[in-house]
C-alpha atoms as a PDB file:
ATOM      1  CA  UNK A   1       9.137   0.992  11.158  1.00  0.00           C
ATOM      2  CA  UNK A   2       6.256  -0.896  12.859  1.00  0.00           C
ATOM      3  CA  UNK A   3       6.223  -1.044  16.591  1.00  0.00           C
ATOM      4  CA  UNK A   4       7.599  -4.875  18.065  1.00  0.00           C
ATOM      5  CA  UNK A   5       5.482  -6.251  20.586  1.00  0.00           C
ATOM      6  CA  UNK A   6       8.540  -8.317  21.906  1.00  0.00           C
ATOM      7  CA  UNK A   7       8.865  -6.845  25.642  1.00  0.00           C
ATOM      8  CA  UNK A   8      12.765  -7.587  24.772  1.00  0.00           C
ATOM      9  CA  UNK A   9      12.823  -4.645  22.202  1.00  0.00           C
ATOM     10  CA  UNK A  10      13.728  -1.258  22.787  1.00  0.00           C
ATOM     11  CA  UNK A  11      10.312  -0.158  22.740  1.00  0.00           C
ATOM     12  CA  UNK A  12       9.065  -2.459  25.066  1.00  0.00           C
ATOM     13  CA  UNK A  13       5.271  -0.959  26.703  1.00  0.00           C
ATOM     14  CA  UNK A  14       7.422   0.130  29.953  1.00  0.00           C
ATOM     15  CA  UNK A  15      10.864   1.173  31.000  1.00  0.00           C
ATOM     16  CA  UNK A  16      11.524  -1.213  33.160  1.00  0.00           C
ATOM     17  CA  UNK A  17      12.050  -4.956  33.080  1.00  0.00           C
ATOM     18  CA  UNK A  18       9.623  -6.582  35.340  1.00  0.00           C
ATOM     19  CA  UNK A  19       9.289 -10.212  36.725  1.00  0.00           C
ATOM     20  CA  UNK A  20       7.916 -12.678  35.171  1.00  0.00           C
ATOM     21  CA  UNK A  21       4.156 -13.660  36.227  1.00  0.00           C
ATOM     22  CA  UNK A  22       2.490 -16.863  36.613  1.00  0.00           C
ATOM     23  CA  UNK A  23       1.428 -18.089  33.269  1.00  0.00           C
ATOM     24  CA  UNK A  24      -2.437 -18.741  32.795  1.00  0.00           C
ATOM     25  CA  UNK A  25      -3.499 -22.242  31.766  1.00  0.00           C
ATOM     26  CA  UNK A  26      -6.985 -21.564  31.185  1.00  0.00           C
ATOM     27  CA  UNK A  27      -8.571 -18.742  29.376  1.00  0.00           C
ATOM     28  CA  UNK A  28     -11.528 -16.806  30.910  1.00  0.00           C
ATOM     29  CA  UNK A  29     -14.704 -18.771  29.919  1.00  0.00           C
ATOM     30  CA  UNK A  30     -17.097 -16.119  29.612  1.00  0.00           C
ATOM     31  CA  UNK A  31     -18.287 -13.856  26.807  1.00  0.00           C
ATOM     32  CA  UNK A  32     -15.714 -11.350  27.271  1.00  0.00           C
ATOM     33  CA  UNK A  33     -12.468 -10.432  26.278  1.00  0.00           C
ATOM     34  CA  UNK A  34      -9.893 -13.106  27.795  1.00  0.00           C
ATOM     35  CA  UNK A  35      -6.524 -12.783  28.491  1.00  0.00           C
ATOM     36  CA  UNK A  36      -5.736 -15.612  25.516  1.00  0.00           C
ATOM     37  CA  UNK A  37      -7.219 -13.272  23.108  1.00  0.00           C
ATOM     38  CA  UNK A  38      -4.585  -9.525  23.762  1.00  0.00           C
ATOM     39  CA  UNK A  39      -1.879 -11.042  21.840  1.00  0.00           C
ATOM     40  CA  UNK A  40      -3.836 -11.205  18.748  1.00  0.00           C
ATOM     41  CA  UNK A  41      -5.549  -7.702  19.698  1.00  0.00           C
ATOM     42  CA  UNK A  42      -2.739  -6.145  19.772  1.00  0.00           C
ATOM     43  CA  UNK A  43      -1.147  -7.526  16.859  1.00  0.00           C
ATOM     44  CA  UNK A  44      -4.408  -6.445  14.623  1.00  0.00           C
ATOM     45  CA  UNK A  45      -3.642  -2.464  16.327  1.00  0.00           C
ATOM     46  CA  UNK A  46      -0.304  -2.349  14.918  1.00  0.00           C
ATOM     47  CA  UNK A  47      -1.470  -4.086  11.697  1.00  0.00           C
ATOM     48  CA  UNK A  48      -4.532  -1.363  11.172  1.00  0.00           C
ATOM     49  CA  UNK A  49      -2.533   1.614  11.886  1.00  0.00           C
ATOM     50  CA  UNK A  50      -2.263   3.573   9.170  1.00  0.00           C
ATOM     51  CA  UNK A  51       0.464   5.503  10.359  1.00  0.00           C
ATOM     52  CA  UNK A  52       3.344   4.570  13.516  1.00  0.00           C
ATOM     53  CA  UNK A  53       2.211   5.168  16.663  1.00  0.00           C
ATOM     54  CA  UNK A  54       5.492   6.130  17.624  1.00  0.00           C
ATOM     55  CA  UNK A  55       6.732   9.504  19.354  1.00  0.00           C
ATOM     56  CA  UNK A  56       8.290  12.152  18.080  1.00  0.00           C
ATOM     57  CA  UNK A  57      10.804  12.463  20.351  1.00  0.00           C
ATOM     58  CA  UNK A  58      11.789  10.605  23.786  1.00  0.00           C
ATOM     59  CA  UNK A  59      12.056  12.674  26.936  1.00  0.00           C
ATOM     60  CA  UNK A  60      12.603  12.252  30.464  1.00  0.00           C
ATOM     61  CA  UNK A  61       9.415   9.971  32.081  1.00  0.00           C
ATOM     62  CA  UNK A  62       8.723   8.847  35.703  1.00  0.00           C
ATOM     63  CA  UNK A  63       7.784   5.494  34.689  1.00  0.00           C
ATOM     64  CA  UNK A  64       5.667   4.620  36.799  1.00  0.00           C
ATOM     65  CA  UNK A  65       3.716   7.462  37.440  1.00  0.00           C
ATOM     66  CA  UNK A  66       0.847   7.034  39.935  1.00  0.00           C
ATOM     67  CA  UNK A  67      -1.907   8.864  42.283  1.00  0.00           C
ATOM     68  CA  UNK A  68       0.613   7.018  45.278  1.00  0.00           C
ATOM     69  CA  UNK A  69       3.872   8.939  43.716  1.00  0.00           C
ATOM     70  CA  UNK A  70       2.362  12.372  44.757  1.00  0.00           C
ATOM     71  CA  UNK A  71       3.094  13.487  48.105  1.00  0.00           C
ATOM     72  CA  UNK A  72       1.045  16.809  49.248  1.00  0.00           C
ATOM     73  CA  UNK A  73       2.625  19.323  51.855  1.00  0.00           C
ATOM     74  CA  UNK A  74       2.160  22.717  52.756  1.00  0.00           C
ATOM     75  CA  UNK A  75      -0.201  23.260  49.308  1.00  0.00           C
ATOM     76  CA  UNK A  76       2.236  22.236  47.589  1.00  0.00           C
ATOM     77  CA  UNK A  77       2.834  18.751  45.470  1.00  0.00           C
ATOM     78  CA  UNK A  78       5.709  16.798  44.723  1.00  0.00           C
ATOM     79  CA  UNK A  79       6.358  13.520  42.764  1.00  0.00           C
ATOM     80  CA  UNK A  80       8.228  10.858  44.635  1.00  0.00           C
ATOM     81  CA  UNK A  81       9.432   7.411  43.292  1.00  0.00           C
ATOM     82  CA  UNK A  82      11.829   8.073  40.346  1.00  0.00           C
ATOM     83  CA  UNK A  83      13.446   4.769  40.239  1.00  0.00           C
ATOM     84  CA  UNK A  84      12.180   4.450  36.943  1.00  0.00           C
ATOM     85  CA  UNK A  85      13.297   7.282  35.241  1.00  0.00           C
ATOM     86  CA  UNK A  86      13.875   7.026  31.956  1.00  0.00           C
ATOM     87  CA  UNK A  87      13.637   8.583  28.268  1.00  0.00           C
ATOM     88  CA  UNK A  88      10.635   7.111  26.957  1.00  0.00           C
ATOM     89  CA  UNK A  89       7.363   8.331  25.361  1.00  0.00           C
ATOM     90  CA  UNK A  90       5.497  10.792  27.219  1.00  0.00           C
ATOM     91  CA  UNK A  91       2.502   8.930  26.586  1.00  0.00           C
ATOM     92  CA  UNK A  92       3.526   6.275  28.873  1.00  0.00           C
ATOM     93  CA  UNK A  93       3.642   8.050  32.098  1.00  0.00           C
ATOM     94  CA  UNK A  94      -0.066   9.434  31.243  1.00  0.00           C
ATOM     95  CA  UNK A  95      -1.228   5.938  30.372  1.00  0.00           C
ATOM     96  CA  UNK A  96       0.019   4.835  33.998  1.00  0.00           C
ATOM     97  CA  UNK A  97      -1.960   7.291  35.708  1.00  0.00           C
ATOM     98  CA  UNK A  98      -4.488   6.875  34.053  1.00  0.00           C
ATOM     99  CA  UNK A  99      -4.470   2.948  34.275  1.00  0.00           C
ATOM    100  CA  UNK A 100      -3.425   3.001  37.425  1.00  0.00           C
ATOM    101  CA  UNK A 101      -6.420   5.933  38.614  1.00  0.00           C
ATOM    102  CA  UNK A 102      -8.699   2.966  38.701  1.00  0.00           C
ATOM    103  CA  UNK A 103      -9.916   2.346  42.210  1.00  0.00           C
ATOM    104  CA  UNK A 104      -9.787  -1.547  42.974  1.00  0.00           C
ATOM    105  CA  UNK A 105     -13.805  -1.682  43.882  1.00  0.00           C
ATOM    106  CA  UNK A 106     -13.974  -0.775  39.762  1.00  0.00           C
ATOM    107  CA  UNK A 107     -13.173  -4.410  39.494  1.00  0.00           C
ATOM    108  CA  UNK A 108     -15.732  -5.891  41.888  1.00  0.00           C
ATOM    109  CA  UNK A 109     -18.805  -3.572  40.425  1.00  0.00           C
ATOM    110  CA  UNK A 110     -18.762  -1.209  43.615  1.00  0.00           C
ATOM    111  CA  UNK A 111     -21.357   1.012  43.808  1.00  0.00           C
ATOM    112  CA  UNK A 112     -20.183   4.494  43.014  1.00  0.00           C
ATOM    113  CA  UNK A 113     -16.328   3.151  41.774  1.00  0.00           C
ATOM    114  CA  UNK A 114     -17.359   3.436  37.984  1.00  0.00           C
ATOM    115  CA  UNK A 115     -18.732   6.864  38.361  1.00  0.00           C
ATOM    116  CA  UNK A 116     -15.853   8.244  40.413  1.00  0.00           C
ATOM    117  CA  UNK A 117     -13.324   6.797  37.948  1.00  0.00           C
ATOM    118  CA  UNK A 118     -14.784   8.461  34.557  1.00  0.00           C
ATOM    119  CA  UNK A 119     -15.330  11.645  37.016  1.00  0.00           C
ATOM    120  CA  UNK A 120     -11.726  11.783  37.905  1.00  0.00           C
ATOM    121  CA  UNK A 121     -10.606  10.262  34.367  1.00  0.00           C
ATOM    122  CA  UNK A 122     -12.625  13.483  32.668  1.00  0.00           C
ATOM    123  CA  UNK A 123     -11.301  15.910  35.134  1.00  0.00           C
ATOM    124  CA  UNK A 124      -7.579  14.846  34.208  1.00  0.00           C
ATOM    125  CA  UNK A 125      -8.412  14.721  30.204  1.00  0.00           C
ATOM    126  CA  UNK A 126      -9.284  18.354  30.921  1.00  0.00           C
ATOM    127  CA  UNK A 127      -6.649  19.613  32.857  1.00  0.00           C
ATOM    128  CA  UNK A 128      -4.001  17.768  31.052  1.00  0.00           C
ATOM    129  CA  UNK A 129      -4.320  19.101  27.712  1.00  0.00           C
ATOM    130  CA  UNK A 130      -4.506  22.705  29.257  1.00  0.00           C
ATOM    131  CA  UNK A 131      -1.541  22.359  30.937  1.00  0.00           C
ATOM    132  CA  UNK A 132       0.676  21.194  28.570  1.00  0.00           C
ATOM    133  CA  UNK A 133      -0.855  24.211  26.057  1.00  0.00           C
ATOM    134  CA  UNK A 134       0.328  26.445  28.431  1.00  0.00           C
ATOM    135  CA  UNK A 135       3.979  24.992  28.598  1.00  0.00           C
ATOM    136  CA  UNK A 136       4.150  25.578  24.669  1.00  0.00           C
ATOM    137  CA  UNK A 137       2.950  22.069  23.341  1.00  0.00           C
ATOM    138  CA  UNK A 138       1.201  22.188  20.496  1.00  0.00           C
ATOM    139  CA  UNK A 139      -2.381  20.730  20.298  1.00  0.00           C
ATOM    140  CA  UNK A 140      -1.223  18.377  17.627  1.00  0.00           C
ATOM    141  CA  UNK A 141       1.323  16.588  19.969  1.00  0.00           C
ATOM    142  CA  UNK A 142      -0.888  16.850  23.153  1.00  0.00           C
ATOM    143  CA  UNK A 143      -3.575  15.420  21.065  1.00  0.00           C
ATOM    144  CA  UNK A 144      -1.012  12.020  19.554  1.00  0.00           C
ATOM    145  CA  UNK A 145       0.286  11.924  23.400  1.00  0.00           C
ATOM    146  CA  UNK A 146      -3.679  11.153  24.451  1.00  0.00           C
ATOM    147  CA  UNK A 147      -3.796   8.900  21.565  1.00  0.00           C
ATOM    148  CA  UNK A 148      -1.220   6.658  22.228  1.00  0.00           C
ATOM    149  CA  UNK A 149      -1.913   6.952  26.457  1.00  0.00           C
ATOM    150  CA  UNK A 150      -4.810   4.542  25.921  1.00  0.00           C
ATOM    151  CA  UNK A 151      -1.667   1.973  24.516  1.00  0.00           C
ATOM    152  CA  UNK A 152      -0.366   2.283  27.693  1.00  0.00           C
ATOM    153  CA  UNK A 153      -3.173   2.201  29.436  1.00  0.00           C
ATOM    154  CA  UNK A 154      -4.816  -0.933  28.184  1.00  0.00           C
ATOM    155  CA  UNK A 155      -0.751  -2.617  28.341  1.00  0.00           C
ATOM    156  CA  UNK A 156      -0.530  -1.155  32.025  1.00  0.00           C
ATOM    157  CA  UNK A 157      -4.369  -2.714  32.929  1.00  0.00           C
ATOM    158  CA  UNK A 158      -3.077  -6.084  31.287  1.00  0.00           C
ATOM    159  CA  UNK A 159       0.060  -6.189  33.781  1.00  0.00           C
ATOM    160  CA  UNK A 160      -2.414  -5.773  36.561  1.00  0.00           C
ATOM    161  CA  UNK A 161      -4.537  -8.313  35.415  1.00  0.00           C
ATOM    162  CA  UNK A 162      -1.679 -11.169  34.819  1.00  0.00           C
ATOM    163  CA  UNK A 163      -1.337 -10.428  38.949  1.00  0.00           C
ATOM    164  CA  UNK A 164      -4.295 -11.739  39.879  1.00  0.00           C
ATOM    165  CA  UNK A 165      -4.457 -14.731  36.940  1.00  0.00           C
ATOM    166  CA  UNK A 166      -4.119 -16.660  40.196  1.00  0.00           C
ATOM    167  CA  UNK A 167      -7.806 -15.449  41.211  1.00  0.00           C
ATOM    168  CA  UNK A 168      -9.493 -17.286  38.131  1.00  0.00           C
ATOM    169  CA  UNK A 169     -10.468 -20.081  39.684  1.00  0.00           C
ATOM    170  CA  UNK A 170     -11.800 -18.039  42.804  1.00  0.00           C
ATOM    171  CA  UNK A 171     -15.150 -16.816  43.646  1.00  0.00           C
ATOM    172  CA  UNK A 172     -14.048 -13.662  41.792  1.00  0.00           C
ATOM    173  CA  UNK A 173     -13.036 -14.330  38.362  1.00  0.00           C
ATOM    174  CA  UNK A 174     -15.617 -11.155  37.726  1.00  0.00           C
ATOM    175  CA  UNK A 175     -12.578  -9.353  38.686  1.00  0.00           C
ATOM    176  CA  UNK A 176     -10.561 -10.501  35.208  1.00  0.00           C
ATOM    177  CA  UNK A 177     -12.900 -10.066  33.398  1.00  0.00           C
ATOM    178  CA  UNK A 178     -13.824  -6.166  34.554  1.00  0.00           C
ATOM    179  CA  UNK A 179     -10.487  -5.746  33.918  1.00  0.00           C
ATOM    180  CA  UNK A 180     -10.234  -7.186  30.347  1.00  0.00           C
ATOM    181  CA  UNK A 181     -12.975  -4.896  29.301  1.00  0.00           C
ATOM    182  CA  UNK A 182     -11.446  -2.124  30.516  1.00  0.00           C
ATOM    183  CA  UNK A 183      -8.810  -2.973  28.173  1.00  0.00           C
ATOM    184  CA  UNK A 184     -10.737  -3.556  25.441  1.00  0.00           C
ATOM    185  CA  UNK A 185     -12.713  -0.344  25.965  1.00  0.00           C
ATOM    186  CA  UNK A 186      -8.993   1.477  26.001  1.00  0.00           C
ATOM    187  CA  UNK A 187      -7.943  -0.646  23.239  1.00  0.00           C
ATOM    188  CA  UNK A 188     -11.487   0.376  20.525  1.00  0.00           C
ATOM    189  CA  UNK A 189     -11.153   3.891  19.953  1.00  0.00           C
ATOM    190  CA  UNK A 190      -7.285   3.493  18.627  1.00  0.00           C
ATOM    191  CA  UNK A 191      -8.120   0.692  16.521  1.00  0.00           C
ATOM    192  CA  UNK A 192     -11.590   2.319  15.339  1.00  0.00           C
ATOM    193  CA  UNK A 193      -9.772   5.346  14.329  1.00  0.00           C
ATOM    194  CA  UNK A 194      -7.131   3.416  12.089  1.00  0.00           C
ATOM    195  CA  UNK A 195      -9.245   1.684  10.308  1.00  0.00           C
END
């Protein structure tokens, strides 16, 4: 069973139902990815996989798990925010961080943002897999759970970006357009590996 990209369906990108944003009228009119074109991007992923990128199992996700859900005291860290809770893929709450990691100067070409994010982004695809080893996960599951992360994490980037479709006909329509490439660059290594 293929994957439905209808955010109606039980496997909808996120465990929540969100509001609906402002519908674009005009694509980006650049040489980059535009908004107009994810549909069909996405539809050509689930069309070249070879296999389901489905999970094996569903279990308990914060869903909506963020840098801002982690509250430090006393050494000692906790995750706040569960009012998403759900059963869902545990690719999806790694996705979210990992979308959501992204410092907002990455979208105005800041000096230094770009560098800090693939620091931080190579510190956590270290860590994570090591962790999870240690909890008994095999490196065949870790390895499908970083696999289908960038999923979430383009889908997660592309609900930023329909935020600020408002900001397209702004001085800053760079901003969309950093942010459709950072899908697109989550979005090429799953679709050059089922090919």
């Amino acid at each position: 069973m293929r994957p439905s990209l209808s955010v109606s369906s039980p496997d909808e990108l996120h465990c929540r139902q969100g509001k609906t944003g402002n519908r674009m009228n005009h694509p980006v009119t650049d040489a980059h990815l535009s908004i107009m074109d994810l549909p069909s991007v996405l539809t050509q992923l689930f069309e070249r996989a070879q296999r389901p990128l489905l999970p094996d199992s569903y279990l308990p996700a914060h869903g909506g798990f963020k840098a801002s859900q982690l509250l430090f005291h006393s050494h000692h860290v906790f995750v706040v925010d569960f009012d998403g809770f759900c059963l869902a893929d545990p690719a999806l709450d790694v996705g979210y961080f990992l979308a959501y990691l992204r410092p907002s100067g990455l979208w105005y070409y800041k000096q230094g943002m770009r560098q800090w994010f693939e620091q931080s982004a190579r510190v956590f695809h270290a860590a994570y897999p090591e962790a999870m080893f240690t909890r008994g996960i095999t490196n065949e599951i870790i390895d499908s759970i970083i696999e289908r992360s960038r999923l979430y994490e383009g889908a997660l980037i592309f609900k930023i970006a329909t935020r600020r479709v408002n900001r397209l006909n702004t001085p800053r329509p760079q901003e969309l357009s950093a942010m459709l490439d950072e899908i697109k660059a989550c979005l090429t290594p799953v679709l050059s590996q089922n090919n």
